[in-house]
Protein backbone atom coordinates (compact mmCIF):
# COMPACT_ATOMS: atom_id res chain seq x y z
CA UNK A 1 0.00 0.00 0.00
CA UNK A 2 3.22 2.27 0.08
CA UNK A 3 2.98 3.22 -3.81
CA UNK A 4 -0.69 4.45 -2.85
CA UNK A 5 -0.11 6.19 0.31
CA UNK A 6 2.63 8.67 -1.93
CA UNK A 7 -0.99 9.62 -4.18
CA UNK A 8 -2.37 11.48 -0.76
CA UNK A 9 -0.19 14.18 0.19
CA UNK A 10 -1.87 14.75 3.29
CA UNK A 11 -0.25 11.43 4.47
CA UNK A 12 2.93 13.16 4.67
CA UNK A 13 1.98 15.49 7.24
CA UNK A 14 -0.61 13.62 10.12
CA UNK A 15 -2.06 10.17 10.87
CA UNK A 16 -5.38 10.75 8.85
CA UNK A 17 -7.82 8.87 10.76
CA UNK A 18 -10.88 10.97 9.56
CA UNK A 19 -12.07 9.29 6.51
CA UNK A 20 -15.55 8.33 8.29
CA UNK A 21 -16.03 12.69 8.14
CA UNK A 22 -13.85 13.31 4.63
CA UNK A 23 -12.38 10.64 2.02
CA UNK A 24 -8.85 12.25 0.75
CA UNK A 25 -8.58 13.56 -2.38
CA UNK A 26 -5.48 12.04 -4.20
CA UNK A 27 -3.04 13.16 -6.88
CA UNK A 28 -4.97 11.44 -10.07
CA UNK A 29 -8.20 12.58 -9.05
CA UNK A 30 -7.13 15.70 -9.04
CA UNK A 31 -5.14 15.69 -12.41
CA UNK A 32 -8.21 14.63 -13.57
CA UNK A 33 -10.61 17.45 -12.26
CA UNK A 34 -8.02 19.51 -13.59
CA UNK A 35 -8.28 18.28 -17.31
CA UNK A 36 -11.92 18.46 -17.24
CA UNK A 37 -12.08 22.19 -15.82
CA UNK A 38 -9.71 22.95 -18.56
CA UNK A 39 -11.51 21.06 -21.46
CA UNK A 40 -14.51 23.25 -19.94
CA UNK A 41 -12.36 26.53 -19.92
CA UNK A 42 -11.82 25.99 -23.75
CA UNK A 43 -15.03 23.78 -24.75
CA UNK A 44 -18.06 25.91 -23.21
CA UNK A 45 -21.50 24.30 -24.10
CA UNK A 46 -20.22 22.18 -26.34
CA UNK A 47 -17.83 19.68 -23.62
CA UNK A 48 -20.55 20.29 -21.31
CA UNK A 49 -23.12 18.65 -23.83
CA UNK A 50 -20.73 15.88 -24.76
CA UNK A 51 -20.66 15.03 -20.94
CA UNK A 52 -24.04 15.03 -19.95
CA UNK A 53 -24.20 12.29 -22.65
CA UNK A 54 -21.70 10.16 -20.68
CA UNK A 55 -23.82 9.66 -17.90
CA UNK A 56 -25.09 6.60 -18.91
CA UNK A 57 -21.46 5.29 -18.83
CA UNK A 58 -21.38 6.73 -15.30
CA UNK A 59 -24.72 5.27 -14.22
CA UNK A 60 -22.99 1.77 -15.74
CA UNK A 61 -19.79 2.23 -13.95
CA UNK A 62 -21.65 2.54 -10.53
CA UNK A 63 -23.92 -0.19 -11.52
CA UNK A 64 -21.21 -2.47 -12.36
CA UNK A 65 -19.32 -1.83 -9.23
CA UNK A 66 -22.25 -2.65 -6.87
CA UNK A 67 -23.46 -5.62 -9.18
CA UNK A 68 -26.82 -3.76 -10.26
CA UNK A 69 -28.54 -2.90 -13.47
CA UNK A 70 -27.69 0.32 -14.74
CA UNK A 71 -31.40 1.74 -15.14
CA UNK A 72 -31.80 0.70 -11.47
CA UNK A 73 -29.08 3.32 -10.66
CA UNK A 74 -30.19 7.29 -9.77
CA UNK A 75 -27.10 9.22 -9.84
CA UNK A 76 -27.97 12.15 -7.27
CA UNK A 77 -25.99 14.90 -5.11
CA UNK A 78 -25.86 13.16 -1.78
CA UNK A 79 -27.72 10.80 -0.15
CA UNK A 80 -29.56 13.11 1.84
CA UNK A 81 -31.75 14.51 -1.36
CA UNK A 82 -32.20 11.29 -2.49
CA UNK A 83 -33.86 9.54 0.51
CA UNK A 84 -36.08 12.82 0.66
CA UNK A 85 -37.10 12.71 -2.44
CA UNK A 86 -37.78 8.86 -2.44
CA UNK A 87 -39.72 9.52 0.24
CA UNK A 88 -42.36 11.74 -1.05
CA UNK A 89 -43.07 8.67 -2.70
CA UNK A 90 -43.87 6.35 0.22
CA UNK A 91 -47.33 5.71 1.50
CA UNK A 92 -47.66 7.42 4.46
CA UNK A 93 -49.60 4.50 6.11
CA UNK A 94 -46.18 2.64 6.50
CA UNK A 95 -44.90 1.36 9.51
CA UNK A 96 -41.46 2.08 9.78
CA UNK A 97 -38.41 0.96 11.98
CA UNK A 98 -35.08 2.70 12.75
CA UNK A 99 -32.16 2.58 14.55
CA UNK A 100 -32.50 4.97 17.95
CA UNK A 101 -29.56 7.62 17.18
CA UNK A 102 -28.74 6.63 13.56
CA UNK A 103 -27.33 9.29 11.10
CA UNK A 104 -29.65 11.69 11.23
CA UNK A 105 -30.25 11.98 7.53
CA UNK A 106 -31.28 8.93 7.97
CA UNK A 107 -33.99 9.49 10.66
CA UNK A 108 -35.09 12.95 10.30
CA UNK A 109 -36.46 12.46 6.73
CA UNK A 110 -38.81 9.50 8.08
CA UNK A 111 -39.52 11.66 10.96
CA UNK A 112 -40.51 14.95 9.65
CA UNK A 113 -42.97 13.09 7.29
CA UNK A 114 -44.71 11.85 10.24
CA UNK A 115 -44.78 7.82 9.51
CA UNK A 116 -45.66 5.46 12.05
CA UNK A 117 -42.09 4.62 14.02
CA UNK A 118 -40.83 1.99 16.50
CA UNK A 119 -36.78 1.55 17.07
CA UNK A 120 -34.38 -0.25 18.34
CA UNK A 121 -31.28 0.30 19.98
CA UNK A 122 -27.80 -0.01 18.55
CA UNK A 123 -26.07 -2.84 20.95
CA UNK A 124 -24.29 -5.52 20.47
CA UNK A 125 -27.98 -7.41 20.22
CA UNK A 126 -28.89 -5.04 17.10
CA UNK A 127 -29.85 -8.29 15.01
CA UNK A 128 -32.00 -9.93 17.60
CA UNK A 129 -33.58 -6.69 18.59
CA UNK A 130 -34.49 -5.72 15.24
CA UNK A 131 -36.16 -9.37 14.33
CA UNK A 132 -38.07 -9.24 17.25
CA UNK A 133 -39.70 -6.42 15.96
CA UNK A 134 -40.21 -7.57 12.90
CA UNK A 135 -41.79 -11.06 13.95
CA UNK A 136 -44.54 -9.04 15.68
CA UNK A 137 -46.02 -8.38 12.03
CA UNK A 138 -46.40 -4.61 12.07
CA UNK A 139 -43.23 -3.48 9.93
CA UNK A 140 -43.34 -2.48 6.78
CA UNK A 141 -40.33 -0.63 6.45
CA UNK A 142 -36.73 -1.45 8.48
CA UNK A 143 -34.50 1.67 7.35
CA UNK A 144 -30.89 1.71 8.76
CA UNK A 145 -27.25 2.30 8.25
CA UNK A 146 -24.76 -0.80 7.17
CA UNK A 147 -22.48 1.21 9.87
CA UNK A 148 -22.86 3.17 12.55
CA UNK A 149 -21.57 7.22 11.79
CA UNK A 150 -20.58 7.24 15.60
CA UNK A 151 -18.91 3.78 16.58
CA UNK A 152 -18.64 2.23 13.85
CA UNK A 153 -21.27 -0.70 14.49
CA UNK A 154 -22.09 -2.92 11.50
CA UNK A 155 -24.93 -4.76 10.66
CA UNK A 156 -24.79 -8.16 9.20
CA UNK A 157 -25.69 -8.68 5.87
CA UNK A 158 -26.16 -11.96 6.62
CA UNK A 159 -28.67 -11.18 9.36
CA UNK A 160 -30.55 -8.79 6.39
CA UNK A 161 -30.77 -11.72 4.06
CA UNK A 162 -32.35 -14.11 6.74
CA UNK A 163 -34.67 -11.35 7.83
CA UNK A 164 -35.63 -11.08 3.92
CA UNK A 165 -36.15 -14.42 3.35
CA UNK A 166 -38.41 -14.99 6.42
CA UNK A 167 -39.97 -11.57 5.89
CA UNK A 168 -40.08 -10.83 1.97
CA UNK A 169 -42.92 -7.89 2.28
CA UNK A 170 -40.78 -6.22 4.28
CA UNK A 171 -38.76 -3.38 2.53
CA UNK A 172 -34.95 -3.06 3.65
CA UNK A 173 -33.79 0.69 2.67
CA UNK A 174 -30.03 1.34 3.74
CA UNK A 175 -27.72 3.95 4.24
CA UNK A 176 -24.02 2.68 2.60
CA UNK A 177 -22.20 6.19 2.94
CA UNK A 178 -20.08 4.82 5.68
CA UNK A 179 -20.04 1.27 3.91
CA UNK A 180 -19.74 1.41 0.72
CA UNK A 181 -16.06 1.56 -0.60
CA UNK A 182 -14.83 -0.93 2.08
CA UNK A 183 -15.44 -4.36 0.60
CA UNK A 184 -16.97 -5.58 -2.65
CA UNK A 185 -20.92 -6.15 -2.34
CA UNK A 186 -23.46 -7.19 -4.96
CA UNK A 187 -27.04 -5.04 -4.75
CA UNK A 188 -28.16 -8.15 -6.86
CA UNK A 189 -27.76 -10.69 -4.75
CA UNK A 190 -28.00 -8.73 -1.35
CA UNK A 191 -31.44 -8.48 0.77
CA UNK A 192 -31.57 -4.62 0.68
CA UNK A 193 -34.14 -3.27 -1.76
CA UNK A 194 -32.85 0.68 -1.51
CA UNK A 195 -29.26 1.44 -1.13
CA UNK A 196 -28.15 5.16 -1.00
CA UNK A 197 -24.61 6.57 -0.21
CA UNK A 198 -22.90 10.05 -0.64
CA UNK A 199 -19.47 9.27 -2.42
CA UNK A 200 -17.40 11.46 -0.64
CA UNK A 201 -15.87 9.45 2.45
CA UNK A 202 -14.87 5.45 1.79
CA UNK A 203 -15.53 6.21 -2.28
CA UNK A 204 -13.12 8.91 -2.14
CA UNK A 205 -14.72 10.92 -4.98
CA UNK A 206 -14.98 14.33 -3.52
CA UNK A 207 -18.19 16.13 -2.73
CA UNK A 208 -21.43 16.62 -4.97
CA UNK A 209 -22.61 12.87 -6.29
CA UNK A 210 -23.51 10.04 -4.75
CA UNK A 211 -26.45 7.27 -5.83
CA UNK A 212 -29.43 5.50 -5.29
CA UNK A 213 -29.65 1.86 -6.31
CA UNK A 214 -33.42 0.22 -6.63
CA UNK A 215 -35.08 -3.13 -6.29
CA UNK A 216 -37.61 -3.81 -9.63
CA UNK A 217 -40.13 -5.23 -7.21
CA UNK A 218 -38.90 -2.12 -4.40
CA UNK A 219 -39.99 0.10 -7.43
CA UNK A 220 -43.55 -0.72 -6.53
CA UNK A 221 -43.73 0.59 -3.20
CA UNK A 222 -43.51 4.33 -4.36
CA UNK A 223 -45.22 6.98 -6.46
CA UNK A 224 -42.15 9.44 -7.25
CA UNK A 225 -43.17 12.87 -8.00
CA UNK A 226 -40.25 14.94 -8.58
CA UNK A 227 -39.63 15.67 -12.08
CA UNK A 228 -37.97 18.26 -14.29
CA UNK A 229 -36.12 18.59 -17.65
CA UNK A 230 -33.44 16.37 -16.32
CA UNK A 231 -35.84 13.19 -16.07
CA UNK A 232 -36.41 13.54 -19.96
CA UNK A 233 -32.77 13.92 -20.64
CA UNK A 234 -34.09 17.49 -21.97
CA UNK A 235 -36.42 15.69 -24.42
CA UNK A 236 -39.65 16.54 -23.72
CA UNK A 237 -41.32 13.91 -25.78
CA UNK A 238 -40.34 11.64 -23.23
CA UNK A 239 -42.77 13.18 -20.50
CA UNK A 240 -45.28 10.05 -20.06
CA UNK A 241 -42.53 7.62 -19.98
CA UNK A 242 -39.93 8.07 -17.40
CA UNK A 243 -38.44 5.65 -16.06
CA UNK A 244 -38.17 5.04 -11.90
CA UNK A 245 -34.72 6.19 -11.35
CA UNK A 246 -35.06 9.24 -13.92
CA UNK A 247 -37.91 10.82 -11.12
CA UNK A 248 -34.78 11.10 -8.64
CA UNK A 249 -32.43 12.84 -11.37
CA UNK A 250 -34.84 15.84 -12.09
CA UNK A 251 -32.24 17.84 -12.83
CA UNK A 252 -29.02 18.65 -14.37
CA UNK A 253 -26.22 16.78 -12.99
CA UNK A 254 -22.74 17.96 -12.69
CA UNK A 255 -19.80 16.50 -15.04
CA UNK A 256 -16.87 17.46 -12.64
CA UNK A 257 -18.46 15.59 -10.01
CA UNK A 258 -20.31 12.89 -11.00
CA UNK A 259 -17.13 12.58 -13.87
CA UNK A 260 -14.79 11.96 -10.30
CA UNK A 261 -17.02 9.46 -8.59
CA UNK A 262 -16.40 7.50 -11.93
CA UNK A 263 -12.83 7.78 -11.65
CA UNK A 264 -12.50 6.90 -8.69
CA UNK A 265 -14.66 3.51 -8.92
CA UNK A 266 -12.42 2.78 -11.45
CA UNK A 267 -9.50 3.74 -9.10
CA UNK A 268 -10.57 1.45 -6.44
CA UNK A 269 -11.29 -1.38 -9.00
CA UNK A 270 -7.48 -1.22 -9.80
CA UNK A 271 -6.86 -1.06 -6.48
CA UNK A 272 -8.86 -4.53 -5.63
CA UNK A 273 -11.82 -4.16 -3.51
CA UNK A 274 -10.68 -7.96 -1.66
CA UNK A 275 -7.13 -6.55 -1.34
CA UNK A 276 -8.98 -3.36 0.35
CA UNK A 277 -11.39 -5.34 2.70
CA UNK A 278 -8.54 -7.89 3.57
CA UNK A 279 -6.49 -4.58 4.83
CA UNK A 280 -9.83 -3.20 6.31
CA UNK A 281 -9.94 -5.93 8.45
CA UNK A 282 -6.29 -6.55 9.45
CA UNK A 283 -6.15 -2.92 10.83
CA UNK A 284 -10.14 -3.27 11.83
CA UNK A 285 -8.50 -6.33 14.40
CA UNK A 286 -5.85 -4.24 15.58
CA UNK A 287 -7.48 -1.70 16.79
CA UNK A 288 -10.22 -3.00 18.30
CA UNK A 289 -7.75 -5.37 20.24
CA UNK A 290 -5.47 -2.98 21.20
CA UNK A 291 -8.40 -0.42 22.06
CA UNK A 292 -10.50 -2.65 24.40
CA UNK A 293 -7.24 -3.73 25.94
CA UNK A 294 -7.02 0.36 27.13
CA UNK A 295 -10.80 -0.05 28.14
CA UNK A 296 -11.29 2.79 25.67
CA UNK A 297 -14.48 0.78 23.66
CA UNK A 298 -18.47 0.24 24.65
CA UNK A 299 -19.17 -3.14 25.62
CA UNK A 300 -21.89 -3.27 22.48
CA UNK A 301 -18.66 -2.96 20.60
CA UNK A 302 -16.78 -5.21 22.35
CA UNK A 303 -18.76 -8.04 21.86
CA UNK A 304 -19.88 -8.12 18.43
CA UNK A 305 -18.33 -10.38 16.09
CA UNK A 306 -17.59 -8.51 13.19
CA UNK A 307 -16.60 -4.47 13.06
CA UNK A 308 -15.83 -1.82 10.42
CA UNK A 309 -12.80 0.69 10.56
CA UNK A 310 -14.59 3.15 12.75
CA UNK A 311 -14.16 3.57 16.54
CA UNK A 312 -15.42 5.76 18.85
CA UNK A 313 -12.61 5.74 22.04
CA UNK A 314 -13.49 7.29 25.62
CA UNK A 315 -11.78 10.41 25.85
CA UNK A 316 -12.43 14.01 26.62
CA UNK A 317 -11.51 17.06 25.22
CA UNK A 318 -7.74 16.73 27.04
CA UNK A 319 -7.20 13.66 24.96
CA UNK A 320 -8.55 15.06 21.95
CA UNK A 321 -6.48 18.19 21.73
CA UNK A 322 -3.48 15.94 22.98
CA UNK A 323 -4.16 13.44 19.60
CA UNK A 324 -3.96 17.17 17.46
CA UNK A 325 -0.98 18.11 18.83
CA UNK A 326 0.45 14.95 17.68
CA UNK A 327 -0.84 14.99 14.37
CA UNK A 328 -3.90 12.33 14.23
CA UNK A 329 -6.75 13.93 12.35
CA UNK A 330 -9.89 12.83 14.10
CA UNK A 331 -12.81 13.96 15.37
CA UNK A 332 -15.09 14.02 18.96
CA UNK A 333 -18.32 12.90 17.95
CA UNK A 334 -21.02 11.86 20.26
CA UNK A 335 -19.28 11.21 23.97
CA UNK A 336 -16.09 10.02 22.25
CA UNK A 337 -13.41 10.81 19.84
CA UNK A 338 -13.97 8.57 16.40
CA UNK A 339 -11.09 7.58 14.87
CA UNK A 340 -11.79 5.85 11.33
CA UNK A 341 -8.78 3.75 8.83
CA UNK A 342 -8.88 3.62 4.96
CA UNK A 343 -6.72 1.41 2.82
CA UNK A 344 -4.34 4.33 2.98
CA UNK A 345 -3.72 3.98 6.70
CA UNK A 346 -1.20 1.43 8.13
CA UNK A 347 -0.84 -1.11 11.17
CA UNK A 348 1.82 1.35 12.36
CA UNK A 349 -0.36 3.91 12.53
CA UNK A 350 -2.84 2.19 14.91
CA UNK A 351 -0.12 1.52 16.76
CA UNK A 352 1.22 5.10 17.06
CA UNK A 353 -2.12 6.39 18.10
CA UNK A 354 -2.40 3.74 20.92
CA UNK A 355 1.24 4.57 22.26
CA UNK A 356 0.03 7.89 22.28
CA UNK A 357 -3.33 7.20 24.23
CA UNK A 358 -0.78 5.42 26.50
CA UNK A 359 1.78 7.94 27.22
């Protein structure tokens, strides 16, 4: 991982563990950008209208990465506008279940709109809470994160696919902004029917695009009404048949950004997305090991089985400033101070940070 670590000059300067707030922007991305800006600089209307037709190829790059048909892929800002607007599409009659303290662009949309709620809490009994729930017959709608935004708490997709299988009615939409990026997954063959993500942290594509990826038979369960030029690829013959995904792109979409998140799929493919989650997971081991060893994690941590690259450590704001002063990029978030490893981050780093919490 050396040769990749010299594409993110940041690296040279801290112990970035911050990708769970910002993904790094690296040296080809950027060249990129670059070129594009300057094509744009020199091209006017005319580069801009050759790539707004390349969106298909960017709408087949994502789906191709995830393992999901390309006109089951909305390419939208951030995952934020897309839940909303999906949404406005959902009965309101729908029983819905959440995670107590998820991401709140996650929550708030379901709660402003008023739906019936119940929740669960995120322990180390997430699975068993959640399928109790379930079993009682009133849930239409379980709505969650793959991981936990403040300790880093992942469900199992193997739980998901169980609950599905048991429970087929019941729609499964996700949250992958802090998932997806960290270890190849197939859509297809997964139980979630809705799975959103903004593309800036794990995806390292920069701000401004992210997706939406759609079940056919999830397609059913809403009546989209957003719609603008952008649904009719500014043909407005095409106003009495647009298709699903087209209601959540009602307008234009941006070349520079939606141009980076292909770019970087493609950078990540060369990467290997096994040789990243095999990495994930080696540092993912060493810190949690060496962190519950300080008594710095929550028990609900602790004793779950499986665990993603984010961890929220006990600390105040003494420990906090003293990580700064030493260079780790992190972040307090909830009681804690979340610390969060890419593929860019090494084994020497975890073990840097933990001499530090030591000292």
């Amino acid at each position: 991982m050396q040769n990749l670590r010299n594409k993110f000059p940041v690296l040279k300067q801290c112990i970035y563990a911050n990708t769970a707030a910002t993904g790094l922007l690296y040296e080809d991305l950027m060249e990129w950008r670059q070129e594009h800006d300057l094509d744009y600089l020199i091209g006017g209307s005319e580069m801009k209208a050759k790539n707004f037709e390349e969106m298909f190829t960017i709408r087949k790059a994502v789906g191709d990465f995830f393992d999901c048909k390309s006109d089951n892929v909305a390419l939208v800002p951030n995952f934020t506008l897309g839940l909303n607007m999906l949404l406005e599409g959902l009965p309101k009659n729908q029983n819905i279940l959440l995670l107590n303290n998820d991401y709140p662009s996650l929550n708030w949309p379901f709660e402003t709109r008023n739906f019936n709620r119940e929740y669960v809490e995120i322990d180390e009994y997430l699975e068993d809470k959640i399928y109790e729930k379930v079993k009682k017959g009133n849930i239409d709608v379980l709505a969650l994160s793959v991981v936990q935004w403040l300790n880093g708490i992942k469900i199992d997709l193997n739980f998901l696919s169980s609950l599905k299988k048991e429970y087929p009615n019941l729609l499964i939409i996700v949250d992958g902004t802090q998932f997806c990026g960290t270890q190849r997954f197939s859509f297809q063959d997964s139980a979630i029917d809705v799975l959103g993500a903004s593309a800036y942290k794990w995806l390292l594509s920069g701000y401004g695009n992210g997706f939406m990826l759609v079940k056919e038979e999830a397609k059913k369960r809403f009546d989209l009404k957003f719609i603008g030029n952008g649904s009719v690829d500014r043909d407005i013959t095409k106003r009495e048949e647009i298709p699903f995904c087209k209601y959540l792109e009602p307008g234009h979409l941006d070349s520079l950004n939606f141009g980076s998140l292909k770019f970087s799929l493609s950078f990540l493919e060369s990467i290997g997305l096994n040789h990243i989650e095999n990495h994930l997971n080696e540092l993912s081991n060493k810190a949690k090991s060496a962190f519950s060893s300080l008594g710095l994690l929550e028990k609900e941590v602790i004793e779950r089985k499986g665990h993603s690259t984010i961890f929220n450590i006990k600390g105040d704001k003494q420990v906090y400033h003293k990580l700064i002063q030493e260079n780790v990029v992190c972040v307090q978030r909830g009681s804690g101070i979340r610390l969060s490893f890419h593929f860019y981050n090494t084994e020497n780093e975890v073990d840097a940070i933990v001499d530090m919490l030591n000292s």
